[in-house]
N, C-alpha and C. Protein backbone atom coordinates (compact mmCIF):
# COMPACT_ATOMS: atom_id res chain seq x y z
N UNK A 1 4.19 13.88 12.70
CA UNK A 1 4.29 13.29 11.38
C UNK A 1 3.57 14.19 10.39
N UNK A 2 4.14 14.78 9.33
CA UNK A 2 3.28 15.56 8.20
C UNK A 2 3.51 14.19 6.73
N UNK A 3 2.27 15.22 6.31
CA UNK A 3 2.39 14.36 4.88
C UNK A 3 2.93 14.98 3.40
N UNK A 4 3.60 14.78 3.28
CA UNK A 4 4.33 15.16 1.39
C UNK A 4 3.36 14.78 0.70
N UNK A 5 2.66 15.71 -0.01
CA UNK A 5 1.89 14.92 -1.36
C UNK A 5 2.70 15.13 -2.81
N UNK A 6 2.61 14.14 -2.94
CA UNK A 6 3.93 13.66 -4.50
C UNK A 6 2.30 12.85 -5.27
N UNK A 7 2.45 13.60 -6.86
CA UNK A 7 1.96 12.79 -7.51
C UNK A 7 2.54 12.04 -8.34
N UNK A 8 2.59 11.05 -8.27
CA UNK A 8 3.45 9.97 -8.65
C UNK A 8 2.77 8.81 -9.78
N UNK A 9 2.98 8.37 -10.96
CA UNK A 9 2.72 7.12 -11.86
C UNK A 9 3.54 5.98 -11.60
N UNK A 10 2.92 5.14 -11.69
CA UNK A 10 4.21 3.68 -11.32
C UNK A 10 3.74 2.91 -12.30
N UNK A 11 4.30 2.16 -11.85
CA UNK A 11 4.27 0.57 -12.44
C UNK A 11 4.75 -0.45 -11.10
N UNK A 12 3.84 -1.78 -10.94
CA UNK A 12 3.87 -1.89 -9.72
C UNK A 12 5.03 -3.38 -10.08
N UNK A 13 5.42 -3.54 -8.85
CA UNK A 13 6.51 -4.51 -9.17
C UNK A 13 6.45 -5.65 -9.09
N UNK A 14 5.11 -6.03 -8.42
CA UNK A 14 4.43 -7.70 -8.08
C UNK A 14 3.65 -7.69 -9.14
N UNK A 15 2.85 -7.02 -9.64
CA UNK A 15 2.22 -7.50 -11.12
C UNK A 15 2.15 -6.90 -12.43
N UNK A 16 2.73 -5.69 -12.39
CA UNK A 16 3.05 -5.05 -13.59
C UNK A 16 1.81 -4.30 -14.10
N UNK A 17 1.05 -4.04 -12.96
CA UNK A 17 -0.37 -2.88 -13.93
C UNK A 17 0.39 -1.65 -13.53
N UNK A 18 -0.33 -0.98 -14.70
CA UNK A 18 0.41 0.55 -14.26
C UNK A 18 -0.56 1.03 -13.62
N UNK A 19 0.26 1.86 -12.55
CA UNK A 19 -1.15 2.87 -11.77
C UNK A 19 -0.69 4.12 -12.07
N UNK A 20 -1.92 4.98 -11.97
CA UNK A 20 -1.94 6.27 -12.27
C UNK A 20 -2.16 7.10 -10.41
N UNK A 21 -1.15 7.63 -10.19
CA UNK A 21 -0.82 8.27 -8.86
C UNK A 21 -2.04 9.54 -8.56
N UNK A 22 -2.16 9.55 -7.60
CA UNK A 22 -2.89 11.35 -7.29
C UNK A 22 -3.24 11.65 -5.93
N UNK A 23 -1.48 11.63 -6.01
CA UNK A 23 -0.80 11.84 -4.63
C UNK A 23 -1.07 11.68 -3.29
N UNK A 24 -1.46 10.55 -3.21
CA UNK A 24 -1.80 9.97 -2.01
C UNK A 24 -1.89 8.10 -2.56
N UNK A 25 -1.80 7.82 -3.61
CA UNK A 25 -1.68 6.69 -3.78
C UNK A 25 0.21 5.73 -3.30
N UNK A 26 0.09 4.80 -2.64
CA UNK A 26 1.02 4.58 -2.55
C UNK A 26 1.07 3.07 -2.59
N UNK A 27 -0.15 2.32 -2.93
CA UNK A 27 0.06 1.00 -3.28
C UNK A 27 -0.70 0.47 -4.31
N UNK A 28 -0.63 -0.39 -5.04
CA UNK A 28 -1.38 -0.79 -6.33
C UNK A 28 -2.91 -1.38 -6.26
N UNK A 29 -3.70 -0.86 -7.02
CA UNK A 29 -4.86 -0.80 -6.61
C UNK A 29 -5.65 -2.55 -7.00
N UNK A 30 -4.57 -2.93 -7.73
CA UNK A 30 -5.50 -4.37 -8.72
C UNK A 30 -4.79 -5.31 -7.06
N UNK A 31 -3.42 -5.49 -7.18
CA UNK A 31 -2.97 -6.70 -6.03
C UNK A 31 -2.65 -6.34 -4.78
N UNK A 32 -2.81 -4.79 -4.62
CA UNK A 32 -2.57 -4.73 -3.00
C UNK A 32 -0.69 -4.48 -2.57
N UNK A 33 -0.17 -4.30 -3.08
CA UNK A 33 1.10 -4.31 -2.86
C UNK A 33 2.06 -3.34 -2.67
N UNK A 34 2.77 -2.88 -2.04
CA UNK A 34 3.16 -1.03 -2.25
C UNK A 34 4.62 -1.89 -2.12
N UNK A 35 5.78 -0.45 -1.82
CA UNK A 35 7.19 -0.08 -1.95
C UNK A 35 7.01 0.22 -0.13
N UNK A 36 8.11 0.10 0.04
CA UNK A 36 8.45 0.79 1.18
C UNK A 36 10.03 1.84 0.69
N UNK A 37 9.44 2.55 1.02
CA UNK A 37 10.06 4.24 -0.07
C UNK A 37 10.09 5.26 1.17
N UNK A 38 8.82 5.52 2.22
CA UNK A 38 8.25 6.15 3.26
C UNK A 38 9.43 6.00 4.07
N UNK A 39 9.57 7.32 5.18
CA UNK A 39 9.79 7.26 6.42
C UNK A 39 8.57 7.63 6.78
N UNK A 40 8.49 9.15 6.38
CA UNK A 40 7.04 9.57 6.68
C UNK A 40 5.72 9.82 5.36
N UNK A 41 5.51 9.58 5.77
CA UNK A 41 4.42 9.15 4.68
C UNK A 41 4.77 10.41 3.54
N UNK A 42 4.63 9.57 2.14
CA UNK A 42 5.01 10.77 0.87
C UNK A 42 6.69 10.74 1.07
N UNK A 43 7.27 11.08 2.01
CA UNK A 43 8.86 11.68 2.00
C UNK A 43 9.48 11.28 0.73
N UNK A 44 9.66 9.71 0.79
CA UNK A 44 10.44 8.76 -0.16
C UNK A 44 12.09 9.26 0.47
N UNK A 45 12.11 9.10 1.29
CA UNK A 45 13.34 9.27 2.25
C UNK A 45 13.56 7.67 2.56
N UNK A 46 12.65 6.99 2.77
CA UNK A 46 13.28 5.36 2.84
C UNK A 46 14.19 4.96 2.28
N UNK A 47 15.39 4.10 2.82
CA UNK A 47 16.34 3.20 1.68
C UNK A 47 16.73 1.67 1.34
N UNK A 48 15.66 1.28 2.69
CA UNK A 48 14.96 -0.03 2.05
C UNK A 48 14.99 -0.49 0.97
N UNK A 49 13.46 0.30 0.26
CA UNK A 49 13.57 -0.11 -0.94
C UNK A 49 12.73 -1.40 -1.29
N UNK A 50 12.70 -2.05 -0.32
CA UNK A 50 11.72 -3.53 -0.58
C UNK A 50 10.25 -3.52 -0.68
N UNK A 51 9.96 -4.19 -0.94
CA UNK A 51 8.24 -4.77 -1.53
C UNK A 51 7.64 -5.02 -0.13
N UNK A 52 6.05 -4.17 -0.08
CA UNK A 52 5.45 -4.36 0.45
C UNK A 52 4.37 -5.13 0.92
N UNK A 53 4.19 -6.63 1.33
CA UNK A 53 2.89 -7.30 1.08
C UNK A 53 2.26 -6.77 2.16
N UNK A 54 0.54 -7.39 1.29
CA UNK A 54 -0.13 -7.37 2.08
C UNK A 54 -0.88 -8.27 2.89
N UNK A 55 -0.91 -7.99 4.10
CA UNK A 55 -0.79 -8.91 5.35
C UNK A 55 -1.95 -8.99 5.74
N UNK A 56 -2.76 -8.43 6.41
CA UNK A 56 -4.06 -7.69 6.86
C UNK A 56 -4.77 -6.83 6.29
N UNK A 57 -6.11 -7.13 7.01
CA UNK A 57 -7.07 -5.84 6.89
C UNK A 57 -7.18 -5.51 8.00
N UNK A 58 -7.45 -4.20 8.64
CA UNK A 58 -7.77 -4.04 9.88
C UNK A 58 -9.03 -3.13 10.08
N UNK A 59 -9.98 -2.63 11.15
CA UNK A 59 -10.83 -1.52 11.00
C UNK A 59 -11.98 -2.34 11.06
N UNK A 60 -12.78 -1.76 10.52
CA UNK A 60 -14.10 -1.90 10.00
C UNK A 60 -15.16 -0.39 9.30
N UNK A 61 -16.06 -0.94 8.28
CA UNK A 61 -16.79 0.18 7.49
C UNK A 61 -16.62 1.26 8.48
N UNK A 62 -16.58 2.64 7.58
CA UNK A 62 -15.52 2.62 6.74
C UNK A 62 -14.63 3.03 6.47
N UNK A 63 -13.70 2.34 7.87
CA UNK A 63 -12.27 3.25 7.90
C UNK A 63 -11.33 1.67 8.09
N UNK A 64 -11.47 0.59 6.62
CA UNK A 64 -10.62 -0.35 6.65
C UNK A 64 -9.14 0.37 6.45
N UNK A 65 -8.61 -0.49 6.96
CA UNK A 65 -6.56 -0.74 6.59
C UNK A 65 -6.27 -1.52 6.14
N UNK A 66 -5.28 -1.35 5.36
CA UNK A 66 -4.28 -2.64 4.90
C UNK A 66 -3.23 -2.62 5.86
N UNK A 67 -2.73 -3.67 6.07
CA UNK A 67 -1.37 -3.57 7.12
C UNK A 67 -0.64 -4.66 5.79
N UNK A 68 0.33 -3.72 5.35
CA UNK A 68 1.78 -4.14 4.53
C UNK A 68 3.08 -4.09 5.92
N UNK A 69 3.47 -5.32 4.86
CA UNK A 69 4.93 -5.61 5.90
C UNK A 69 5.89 -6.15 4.65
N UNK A 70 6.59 -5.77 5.03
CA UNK A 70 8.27 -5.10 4.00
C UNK A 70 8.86 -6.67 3.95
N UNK A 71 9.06 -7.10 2.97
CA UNK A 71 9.23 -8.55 2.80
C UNK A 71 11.57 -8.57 2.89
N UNK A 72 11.47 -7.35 2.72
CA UNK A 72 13.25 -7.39 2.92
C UNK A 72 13.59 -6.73 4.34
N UNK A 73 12.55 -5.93 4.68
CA UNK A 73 13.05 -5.94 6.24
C UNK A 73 12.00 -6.20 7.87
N UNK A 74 10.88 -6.64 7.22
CA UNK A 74 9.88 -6.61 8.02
C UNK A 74 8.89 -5.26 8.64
N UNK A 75 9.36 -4.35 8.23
CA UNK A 75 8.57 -3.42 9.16
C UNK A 75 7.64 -3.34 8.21
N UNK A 76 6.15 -3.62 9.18
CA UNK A 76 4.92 -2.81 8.56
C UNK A 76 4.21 -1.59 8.98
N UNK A 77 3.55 -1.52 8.48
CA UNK A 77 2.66 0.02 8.06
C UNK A 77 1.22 -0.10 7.74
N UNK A 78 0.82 0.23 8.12
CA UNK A 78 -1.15 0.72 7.67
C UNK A 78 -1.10 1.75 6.51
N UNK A 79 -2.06 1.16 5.73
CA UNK A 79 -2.67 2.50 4.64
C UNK A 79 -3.92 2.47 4.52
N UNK A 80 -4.90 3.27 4.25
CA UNK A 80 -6.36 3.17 4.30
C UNK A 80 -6.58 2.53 3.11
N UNK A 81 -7.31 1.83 2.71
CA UNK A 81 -8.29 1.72 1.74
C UNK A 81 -8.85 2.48 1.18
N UNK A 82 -7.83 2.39 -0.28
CA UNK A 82 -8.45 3.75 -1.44
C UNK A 82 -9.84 3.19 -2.22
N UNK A 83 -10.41 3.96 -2.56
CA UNK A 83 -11.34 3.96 -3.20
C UNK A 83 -11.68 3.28 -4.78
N UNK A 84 -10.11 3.33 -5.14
CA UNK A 84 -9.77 2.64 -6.44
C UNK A 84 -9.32 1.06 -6.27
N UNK A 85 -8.79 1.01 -5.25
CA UNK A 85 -9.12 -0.53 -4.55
C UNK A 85 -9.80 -1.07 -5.22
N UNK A 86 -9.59 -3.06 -5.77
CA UNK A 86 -9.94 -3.65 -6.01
C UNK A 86 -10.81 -4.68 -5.29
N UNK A 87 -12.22 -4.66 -5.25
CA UNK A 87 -12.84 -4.87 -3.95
C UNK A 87 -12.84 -6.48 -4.21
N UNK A 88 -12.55 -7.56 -5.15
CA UNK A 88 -12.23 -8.85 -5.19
C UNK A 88 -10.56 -8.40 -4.53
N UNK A 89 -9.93 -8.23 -4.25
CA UNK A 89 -8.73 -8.05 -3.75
C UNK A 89 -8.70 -7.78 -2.55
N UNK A 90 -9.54 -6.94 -2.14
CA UNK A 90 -9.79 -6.36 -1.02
C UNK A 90 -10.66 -7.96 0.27
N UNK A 91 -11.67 -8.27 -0.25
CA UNK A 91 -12.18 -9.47 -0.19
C UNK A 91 -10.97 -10.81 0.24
N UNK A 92 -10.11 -10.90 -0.45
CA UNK A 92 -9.31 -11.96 -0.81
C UNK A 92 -8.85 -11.72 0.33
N UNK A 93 -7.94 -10.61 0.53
CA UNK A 93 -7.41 -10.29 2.24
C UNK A 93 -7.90 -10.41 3.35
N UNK A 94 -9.44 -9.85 3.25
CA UNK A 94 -9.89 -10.03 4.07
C UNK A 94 -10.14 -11.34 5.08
N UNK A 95 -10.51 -12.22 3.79
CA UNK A 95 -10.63 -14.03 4.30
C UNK A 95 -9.18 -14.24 4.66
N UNK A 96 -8.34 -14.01 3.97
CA UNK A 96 -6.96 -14.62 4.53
C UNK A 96 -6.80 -14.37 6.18
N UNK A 97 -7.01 -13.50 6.36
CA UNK A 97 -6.76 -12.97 7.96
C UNK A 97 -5.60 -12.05 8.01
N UNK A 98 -4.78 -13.34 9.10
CA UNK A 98 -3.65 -12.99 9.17
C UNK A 98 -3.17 -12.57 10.48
């Protein structure tokens, strides 16, 4: 598996903050939510296309995960916990489980 780094700006599609990309961002930093776009990480070779929630945390300090799962086709994915992460968000997941 290699990684594509794409710097990328969005606008996220579950809540509408804009994020500012730097190329390695691939889910929204305020609600937690990404695209499923990926085959391999960066590519944007996916044709999915569907919304990513987030499901889990996994890990512990400090190499947490998010585990997103694709709400139009189910497959999930791990991403680390960026730094720009919203740590009331981050929190919120955490209690949920899952």
């Amino acid at each position: 598996m290699s990684f594509t780094r794409t710097l990328e700006d969005f606008v996220c599609e579950n809540c509408a903050s804009r994020v500012k990309g730097d190329g390695y961002t691939n889910h929204c930093p305020k609600c937690l939510w990404s695209k499923h776009v990926d085959i391999e990480p960066g590519d944007r070779a996916e044709s999915c296309g569907g919304m990513m929630e987030p499901v889990r945390l996994e890990g512990s300090t400090p190499a947490y995960r998010i585990v997103h799962r694709c709400v139009r086709c189910g497959t999930e994915r791990k991403i680390n916990v960026h730094k720009e992460d919203d740590p009331s968000s981050i929190l919120e997941l955490a209690r949920a489980g899952g």
